[in-house]
Protein backbone atom coordinates (compact mmCIF):
# COMPACT_ATOMS: atom_id res chain seq x y z
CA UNK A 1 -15.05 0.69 73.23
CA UNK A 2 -13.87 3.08 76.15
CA UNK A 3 -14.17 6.28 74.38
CA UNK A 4 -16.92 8.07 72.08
CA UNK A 5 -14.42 9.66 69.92
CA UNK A 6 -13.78 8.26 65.91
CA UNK A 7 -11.08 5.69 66.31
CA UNK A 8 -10.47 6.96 62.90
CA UNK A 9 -9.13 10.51 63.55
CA UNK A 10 -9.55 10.56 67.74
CA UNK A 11 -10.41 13.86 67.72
CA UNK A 12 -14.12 14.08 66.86
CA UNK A 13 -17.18 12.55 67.94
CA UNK A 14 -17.93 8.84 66.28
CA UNK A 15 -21.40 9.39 64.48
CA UNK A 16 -22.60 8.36 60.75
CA UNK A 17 -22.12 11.67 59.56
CA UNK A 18 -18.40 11.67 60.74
CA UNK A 19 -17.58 7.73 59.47
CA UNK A 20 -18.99 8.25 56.52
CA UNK A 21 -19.17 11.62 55.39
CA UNK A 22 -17.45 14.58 57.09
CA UNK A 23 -14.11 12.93 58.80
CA UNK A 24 -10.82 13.82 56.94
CA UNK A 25 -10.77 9.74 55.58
CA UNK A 26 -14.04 10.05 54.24
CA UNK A 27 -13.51 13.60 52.67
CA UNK A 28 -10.13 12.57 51.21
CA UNK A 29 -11.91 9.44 49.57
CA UNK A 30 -15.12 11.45 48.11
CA UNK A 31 -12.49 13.83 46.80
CA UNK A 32 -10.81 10.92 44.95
CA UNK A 33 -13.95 9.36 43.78
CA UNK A 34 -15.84 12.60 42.78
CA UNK A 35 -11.83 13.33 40.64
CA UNK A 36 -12.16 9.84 39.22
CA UNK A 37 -15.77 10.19 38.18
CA UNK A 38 -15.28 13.50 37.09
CA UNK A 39 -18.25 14.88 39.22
CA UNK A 40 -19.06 17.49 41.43
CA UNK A 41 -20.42 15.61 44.49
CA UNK A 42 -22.19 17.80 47.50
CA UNK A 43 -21.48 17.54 51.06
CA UNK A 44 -23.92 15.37 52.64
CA UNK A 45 -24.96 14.96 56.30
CA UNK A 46 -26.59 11.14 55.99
CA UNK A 47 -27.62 8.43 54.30
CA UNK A 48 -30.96 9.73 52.54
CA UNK A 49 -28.95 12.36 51.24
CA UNK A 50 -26.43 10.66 49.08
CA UNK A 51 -29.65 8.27 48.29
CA UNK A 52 -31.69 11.45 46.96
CA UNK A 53 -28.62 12.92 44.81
CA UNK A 54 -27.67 9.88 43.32
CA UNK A 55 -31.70 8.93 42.42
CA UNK A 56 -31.21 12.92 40.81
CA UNK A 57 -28.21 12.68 39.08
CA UNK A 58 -29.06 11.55 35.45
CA UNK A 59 -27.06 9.41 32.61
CA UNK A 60 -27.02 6.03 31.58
CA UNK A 61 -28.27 3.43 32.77
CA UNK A 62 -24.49 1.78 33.12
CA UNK A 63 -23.37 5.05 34.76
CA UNK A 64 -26.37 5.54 37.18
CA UNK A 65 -25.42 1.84 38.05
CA UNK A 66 -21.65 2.90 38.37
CA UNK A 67 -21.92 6.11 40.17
CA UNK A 68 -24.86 3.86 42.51
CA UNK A 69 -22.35 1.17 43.07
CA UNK A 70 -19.15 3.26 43.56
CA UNK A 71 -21.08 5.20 46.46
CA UNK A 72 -22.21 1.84 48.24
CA UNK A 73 -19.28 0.42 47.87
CA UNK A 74 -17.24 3.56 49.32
CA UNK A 75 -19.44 3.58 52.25
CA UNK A 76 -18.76 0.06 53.11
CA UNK A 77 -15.55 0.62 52.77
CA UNK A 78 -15.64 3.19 55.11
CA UNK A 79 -17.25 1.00 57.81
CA UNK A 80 -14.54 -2.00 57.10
CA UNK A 81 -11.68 0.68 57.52
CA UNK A 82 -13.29 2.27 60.88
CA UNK A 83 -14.28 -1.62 62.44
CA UNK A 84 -10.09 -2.45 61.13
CA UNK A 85 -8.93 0.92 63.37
CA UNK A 86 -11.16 0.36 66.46
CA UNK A 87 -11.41 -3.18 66.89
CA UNK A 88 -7.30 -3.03 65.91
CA UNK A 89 -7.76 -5.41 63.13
CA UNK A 90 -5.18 -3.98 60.98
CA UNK A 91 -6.51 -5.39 58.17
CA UNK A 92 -7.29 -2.40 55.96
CA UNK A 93 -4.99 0.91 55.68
CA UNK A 94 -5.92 3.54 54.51
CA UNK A 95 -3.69 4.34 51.86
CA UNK A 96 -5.21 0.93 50.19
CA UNK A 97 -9.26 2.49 50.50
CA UNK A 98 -9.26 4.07 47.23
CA UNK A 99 -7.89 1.56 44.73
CA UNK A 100 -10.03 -1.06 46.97
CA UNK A 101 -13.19 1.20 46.55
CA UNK A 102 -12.65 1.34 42.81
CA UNK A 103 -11.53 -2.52 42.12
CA UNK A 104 -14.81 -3.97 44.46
CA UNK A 105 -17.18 -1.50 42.27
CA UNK A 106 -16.08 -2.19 39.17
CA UNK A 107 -16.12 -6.06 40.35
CA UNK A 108 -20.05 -5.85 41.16
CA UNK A 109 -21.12 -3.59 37.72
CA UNK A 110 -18.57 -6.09 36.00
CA UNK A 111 -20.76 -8.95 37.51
CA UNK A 112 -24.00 -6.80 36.25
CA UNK A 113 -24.61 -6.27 40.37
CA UNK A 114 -26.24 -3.15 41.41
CA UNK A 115 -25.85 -2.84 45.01
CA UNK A 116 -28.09 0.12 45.61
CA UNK A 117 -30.84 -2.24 43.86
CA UNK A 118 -30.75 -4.70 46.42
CA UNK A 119 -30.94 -2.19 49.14
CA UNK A 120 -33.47 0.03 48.24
């Protein structure tokens, strides 16, 4: 890669925080999820944070394994969409992230997967 800038956005600095959590892709998509859950969900800065607020948030067993899922699987997403845009893969577009985000959750809690089980 020649440059240090998101191949996302080219305008910011690439880190996790940017990829995942604070560039406009990843805003606009935890805006959609957080309407289509019907949650409020906080800013976060990295990874232990969304791990911390999900263990928090209470319900259900089948929507703790939802709203677990749904966040994996968004971040995931995320890293598919940013390898598509800087390795020119064109594989993934971005107006597709969403309704791929929801299908692949619902898929895994579907198939009785819980994706944040496995990794933590």
């Amino acid at each position: 890669m020649d440059s240090l800038l998101c191949p996302c956005c080219s305008s910011n600095l690439e880190d996790s925080n940017h990829v995942f959590f604070a560039g406009n892709v990843a805003l606009e998509l935890w805006n959609r999820i957080a309407l289509w859950l019907d949650l409020h969900i906080p800013e976060f800065v990295n990874m232990s944070d969304i791990f911390q607020w999900i263990d928090g948030h209470g319900g259900g067993s089948k929507q703790q394994r939802i709203l677990n899922t749904t966040c994996v699987t968004l971040i995931w997403i995320l890293w598919m969409y940013r390898n598509s845009v800087a390795f020119d893969c064109s594989r993934l577009k971005k107006h597709q992230l969403f309704d791929l985000s929801i299908e692949e959750s619902m898929a895994a809690v579907g198939a009785g997967l819980s994706v944040v089980d496995s990794v933590g």
